[in-house]
N, C-alpha and C. Protein backbone atom coordinates (compact mmCIF):
# COMPACT_ATOMS: atom_id res chain seq x y z
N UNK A 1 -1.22 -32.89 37.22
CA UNK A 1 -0.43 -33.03 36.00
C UNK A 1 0.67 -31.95 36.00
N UNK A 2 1.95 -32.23 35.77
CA UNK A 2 3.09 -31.23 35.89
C UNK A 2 3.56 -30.82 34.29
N UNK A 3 3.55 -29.34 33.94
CA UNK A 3 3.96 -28.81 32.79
C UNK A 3 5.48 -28.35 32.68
N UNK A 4 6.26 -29.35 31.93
CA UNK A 4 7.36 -28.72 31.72
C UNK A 4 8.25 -27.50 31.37
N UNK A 5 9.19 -27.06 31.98
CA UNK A 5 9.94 -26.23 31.59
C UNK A 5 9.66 -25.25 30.37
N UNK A 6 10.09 -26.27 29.42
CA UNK A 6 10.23 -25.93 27.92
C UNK A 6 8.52 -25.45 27.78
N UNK A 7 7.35 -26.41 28.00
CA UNK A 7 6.21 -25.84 27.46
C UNK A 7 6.11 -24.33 28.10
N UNK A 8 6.30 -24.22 29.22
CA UNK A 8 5.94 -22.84 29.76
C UNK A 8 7.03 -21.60 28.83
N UNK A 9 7.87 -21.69 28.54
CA UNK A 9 8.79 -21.18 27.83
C UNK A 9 8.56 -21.08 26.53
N UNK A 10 7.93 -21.93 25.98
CA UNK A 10 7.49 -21.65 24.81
C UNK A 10 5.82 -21.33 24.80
N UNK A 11 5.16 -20.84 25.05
CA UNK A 11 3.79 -20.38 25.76
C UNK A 11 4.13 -18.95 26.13
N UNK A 12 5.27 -18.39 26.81
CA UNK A 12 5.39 -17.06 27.10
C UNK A 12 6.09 -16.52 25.66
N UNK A 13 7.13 -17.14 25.40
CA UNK A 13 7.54 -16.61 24.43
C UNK A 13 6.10 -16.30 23.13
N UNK A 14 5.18 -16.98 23.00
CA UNK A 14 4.44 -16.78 21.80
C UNK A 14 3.31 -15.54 22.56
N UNK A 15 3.16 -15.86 23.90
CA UNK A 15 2.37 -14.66 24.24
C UNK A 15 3.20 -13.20 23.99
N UNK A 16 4.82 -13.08 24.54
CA UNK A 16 5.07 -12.45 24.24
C UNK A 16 4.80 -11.55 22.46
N UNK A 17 5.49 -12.50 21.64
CA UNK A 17 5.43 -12.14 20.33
C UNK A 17 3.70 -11.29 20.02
N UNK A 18 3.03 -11.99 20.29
CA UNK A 18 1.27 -11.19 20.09
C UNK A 18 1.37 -9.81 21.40
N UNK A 19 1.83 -10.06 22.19
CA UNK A 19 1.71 -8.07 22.51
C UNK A 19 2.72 -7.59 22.02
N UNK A 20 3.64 -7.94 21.44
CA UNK A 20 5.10 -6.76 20.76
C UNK A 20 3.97 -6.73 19.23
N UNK A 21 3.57 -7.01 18.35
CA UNK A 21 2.56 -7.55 17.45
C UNK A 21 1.74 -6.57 17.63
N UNK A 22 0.76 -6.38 18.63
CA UNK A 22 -0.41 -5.30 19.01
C UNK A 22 0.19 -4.40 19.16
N UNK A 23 1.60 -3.73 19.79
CA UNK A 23 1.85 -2.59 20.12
C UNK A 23 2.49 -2.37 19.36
N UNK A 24 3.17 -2.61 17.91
CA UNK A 24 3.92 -2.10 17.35
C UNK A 24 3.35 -0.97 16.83
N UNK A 25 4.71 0.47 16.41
CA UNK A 25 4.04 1.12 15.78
C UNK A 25 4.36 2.45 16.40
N UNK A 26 4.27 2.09 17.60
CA UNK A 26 4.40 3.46 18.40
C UNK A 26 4.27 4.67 18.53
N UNK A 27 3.91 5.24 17.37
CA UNK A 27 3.86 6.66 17.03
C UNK A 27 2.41 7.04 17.32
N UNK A 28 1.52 6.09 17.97
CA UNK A 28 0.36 6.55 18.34
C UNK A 28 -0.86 6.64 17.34
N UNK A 29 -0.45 7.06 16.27
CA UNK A 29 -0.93 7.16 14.80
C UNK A 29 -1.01 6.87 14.09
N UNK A 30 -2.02 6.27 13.13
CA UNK A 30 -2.07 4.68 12.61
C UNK A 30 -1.97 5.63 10.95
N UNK A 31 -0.95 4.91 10.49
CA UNK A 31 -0.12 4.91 9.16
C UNK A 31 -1.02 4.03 8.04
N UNK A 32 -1.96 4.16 7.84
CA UNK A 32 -2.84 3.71 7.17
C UNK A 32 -3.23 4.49 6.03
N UNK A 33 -3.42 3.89 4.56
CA UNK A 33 -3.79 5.50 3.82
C UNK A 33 -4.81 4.09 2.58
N UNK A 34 -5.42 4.71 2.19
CA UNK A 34 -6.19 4.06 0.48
C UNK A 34 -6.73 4.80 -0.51
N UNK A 35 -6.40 4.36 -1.17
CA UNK A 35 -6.16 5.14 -3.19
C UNK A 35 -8.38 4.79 -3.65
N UNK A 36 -8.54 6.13 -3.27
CA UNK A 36 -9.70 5.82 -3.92
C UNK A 36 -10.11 6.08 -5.32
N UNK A 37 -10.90 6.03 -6.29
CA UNK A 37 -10.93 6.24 -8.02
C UNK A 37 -9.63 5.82 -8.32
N UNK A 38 -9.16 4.82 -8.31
CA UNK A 38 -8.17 4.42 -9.21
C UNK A 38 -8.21 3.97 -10.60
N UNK A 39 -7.52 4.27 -11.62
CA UNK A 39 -8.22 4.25 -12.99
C UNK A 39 -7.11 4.17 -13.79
N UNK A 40 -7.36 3.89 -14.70
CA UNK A 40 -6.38 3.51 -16.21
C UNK A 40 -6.59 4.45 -17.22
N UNK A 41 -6.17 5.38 -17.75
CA UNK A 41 -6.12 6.31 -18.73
C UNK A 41 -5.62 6.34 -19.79
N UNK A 42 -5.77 6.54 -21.21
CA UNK A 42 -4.98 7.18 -22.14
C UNK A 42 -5.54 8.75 -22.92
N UNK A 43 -4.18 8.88 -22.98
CA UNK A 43 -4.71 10.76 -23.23
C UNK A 43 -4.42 10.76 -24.48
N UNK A 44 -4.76 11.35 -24.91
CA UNK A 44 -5.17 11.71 -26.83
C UNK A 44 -3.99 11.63 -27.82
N UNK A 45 -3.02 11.74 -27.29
CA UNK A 45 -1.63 11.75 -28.06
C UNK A 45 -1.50 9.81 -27.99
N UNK A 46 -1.80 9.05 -27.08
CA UNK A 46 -1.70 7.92 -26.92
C UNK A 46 -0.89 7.10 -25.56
N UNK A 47 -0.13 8.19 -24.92
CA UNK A 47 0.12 8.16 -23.59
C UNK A 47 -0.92 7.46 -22.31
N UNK A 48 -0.29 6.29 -21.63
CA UNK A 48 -1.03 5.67 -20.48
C UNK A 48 -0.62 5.78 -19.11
N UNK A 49 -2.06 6.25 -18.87
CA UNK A 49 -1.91 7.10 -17.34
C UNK A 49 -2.35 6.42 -16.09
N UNK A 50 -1.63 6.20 -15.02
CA UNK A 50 -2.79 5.57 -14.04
C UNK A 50 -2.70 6.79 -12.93
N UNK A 51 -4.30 6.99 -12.33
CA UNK A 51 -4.41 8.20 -11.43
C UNK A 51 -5.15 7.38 -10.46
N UNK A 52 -5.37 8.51 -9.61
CA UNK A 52 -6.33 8.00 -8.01
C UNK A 52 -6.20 9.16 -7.09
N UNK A 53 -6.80 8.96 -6.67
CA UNK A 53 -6.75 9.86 -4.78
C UNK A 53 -6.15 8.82 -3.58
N UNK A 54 -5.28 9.48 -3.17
CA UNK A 54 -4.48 8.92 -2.40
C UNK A 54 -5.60 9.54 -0.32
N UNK A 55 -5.74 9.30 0.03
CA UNK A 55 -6.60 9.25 1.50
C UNK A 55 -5.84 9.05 2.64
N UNK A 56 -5.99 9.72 3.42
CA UNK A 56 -4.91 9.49 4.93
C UNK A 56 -5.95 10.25 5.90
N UNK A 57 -6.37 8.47 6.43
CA UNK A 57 -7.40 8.69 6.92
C UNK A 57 -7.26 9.01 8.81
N UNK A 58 -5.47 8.58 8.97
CA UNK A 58 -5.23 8.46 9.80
C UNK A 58 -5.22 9.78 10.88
N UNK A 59 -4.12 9.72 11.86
CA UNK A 59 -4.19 11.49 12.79
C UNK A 59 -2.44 11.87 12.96
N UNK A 60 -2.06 10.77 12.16
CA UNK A 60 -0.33 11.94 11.40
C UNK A 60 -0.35 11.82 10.19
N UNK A 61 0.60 13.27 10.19
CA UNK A 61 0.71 13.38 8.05
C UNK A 61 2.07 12.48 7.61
N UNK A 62 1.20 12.11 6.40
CA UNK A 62 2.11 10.70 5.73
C UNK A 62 3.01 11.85 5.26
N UNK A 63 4.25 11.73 5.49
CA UNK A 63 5.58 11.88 4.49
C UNK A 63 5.41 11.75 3.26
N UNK A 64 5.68 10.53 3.20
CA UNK A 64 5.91 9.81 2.01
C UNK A 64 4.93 8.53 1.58
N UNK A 65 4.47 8.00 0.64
CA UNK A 65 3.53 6.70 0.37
C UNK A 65 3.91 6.23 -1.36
N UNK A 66 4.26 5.23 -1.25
CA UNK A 66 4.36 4.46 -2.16
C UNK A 66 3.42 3.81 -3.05
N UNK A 67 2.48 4.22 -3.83
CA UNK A 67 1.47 3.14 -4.21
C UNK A 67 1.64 2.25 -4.86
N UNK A 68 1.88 0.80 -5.05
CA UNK A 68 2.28 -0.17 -5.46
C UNK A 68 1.35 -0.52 -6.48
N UNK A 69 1.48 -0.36 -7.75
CA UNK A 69 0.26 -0.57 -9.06
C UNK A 69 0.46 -1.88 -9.77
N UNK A 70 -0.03 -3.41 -9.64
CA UNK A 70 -0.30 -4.21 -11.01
C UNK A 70 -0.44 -4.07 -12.26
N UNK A 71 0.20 -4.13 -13.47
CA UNK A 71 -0.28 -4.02 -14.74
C UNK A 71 -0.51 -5.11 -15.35
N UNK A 72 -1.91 -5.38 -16.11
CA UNK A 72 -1.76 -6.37 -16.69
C UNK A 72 -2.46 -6.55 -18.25
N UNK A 73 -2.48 -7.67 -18.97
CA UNK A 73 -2.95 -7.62 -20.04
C UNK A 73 -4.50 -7.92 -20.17
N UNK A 74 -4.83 -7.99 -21.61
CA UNK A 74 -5.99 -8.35 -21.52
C UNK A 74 -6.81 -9.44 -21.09
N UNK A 75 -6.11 -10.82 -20.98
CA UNK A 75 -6.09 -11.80 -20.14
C UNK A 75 -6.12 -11.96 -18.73
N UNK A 76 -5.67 -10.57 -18.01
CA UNK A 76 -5.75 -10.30 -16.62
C UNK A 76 -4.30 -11.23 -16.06
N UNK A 77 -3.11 -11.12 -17.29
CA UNK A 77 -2.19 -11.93 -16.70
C UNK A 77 -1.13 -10.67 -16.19
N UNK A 78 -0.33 -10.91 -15.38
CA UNK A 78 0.57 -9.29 -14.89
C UNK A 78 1.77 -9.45 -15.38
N UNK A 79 1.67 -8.09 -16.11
CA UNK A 79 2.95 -7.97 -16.78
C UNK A 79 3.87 -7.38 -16.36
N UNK A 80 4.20 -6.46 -15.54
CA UNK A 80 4.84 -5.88 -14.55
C UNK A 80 4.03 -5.02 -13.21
N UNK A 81 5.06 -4.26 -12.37
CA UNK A 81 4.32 -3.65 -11.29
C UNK A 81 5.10 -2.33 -11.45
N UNK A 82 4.45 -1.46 -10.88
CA UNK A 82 5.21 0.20 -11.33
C UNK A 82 4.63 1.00 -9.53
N UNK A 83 5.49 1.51 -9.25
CA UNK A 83 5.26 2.77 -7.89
C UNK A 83 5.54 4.18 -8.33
N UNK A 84 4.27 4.59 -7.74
CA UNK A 84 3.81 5.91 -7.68
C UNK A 84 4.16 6.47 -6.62
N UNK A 85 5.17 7.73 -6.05
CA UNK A 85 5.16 8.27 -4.62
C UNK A 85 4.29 9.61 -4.91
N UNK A 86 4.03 9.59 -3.73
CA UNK A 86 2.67 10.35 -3.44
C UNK A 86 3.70 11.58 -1.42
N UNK A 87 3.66 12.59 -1.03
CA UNK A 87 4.03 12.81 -0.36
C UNK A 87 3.21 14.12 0.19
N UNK A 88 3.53 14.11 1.81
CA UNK A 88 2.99 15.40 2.31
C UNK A 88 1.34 14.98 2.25
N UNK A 89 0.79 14.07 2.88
CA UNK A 89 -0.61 13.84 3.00
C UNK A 89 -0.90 14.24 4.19
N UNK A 90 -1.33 15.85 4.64
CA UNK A 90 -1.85 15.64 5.60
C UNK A 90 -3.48 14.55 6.80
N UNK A 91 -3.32 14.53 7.97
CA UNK A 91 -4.76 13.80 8.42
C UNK A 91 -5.76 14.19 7.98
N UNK A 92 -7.01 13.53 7.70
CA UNK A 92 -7.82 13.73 7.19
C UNK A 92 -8.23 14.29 5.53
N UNK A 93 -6.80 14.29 5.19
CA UNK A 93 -6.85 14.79 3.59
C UNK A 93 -6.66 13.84 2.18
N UNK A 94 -6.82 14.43 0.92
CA UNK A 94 -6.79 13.56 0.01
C UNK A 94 -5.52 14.44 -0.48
N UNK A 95 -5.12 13.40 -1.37
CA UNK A 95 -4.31 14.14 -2.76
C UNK A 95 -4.26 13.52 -4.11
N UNK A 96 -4.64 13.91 -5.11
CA UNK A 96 -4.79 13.35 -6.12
C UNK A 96 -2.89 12.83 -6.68
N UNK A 97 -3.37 11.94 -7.67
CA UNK A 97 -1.78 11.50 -7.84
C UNK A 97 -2.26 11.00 -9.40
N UNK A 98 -1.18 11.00 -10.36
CA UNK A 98 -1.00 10.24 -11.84
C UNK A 98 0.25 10.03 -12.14
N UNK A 99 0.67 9.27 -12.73
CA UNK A 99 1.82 8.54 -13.53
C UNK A 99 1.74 8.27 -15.09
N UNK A 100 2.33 8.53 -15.90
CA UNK A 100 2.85 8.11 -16.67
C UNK A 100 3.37 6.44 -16.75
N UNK A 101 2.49 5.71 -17.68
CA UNK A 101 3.07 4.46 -17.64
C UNK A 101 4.09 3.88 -18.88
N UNK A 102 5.05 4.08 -18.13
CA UNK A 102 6.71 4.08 -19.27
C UNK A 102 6.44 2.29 -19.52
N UNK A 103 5.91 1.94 -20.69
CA UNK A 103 5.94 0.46 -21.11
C UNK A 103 5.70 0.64 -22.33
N UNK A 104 5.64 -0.25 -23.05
CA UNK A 104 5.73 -0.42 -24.62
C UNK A 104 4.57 -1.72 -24.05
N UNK A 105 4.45 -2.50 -23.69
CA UNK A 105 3.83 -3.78 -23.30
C UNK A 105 2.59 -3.25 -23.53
N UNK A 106 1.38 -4.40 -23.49
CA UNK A 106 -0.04 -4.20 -24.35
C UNK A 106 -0.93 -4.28 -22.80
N UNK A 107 -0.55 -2.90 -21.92
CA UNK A 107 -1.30 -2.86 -20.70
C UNK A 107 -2.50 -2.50 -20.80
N UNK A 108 -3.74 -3.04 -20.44
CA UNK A 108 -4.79 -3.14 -20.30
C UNK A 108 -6.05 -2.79 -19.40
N UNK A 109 -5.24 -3.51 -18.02
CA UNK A 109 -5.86 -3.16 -17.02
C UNK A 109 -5.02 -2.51 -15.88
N UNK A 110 -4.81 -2.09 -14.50
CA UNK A 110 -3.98 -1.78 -13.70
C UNK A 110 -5.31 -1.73 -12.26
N UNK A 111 -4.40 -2.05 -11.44
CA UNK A 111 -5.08 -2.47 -10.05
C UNK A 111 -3.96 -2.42 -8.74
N UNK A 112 -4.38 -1.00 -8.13
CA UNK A 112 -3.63 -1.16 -6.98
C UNK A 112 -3.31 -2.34 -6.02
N UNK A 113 -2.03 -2.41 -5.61
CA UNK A 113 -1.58 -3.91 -5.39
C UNK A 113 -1.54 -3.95 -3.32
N UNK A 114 -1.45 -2.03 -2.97
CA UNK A 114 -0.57 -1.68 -1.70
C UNK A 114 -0.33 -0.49 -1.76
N UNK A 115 -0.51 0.22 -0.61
CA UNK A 115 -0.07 1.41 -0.06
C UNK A 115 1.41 1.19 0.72
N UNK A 116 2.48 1.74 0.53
CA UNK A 116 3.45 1.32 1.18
C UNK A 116 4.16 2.40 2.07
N UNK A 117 3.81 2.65 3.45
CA UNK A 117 4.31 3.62 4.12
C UNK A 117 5.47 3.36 5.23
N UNK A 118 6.39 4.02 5.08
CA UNK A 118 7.76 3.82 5.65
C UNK A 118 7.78 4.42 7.76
C-alpha cells in the first residue's frame, strides 16, 4: 500500500507540533505556582477582602504572578473577575497576599479562577 506525499507531511508536521508542545518553556524551571487558603473576608468597618497564600512550588523565583479571582453572587452567578499581583516568590516559598475588593455589587462568594505567570 503506498502513502502519499501530503499524508506523510501532515503526520510530521503534527508530530512535530507535540515535541515543540513538550519542550516548551525552556528555562528548565517549571513556572507553576497555587493559592492555597483562599478566602473571602469582610473586616469590621465593612470592607471586602480576598486573601490566600500564593506557593511556588517550582526551582525559579516567580517575578511576578497574577492571581486571577471570580466574584460572584449568592446564586453562584459571576459578577465580575478582579487580579491580584503577587511578586518576588522565591522556590520553595509561600507569600501571603490580600486585596481589597473595589465593588459596590452584592459579592458573595470568590474562587480563584488561575495563576497567571509571564
Amino acid at each position: 500500500m503506498a502513502v502519499d506525499r501530503p499524508y506523510i507531511l501532515f503526520l510530521a508536521t503534527v508530530f512535530l507540533a507535540i515535541v515543540v508542545a513538550a519542550c516548551s518553556g525552556g528555562d528548565g524551571g517549571s513556572k507553576e505556582a497555587t493559592v492555597v487558603n483562599p478566602r473571602l473576608l469582610q473586616t469590621p468597618s465593612g470592607e471586602r477582602v480576598f486573601a490566600g497564600t500564593l506557593v511556588n512550588p517550582g526551582a525559579s523565583t516567580i517575578g511576578i504572578a497574577e492571581i486571577e479571582v471570580g466574584l460572584y453572587d449568592d446564586q453562584g452567578g459571576r459578577i465580575e473577575t478582579m487580579r491580584i499581583q503577587v511578586q518576588d516568590v522565591t522556590p520553595g516559598d509561600s507569600v501571603e497576599f490580600n486585596q481589597t475588593i473595589d465593588s459596590d455589587r452584592p459579592i458573595q462568594q470568590a474562587q480563584v479562577q488561575g495563576v497567571l505567570i509571564p
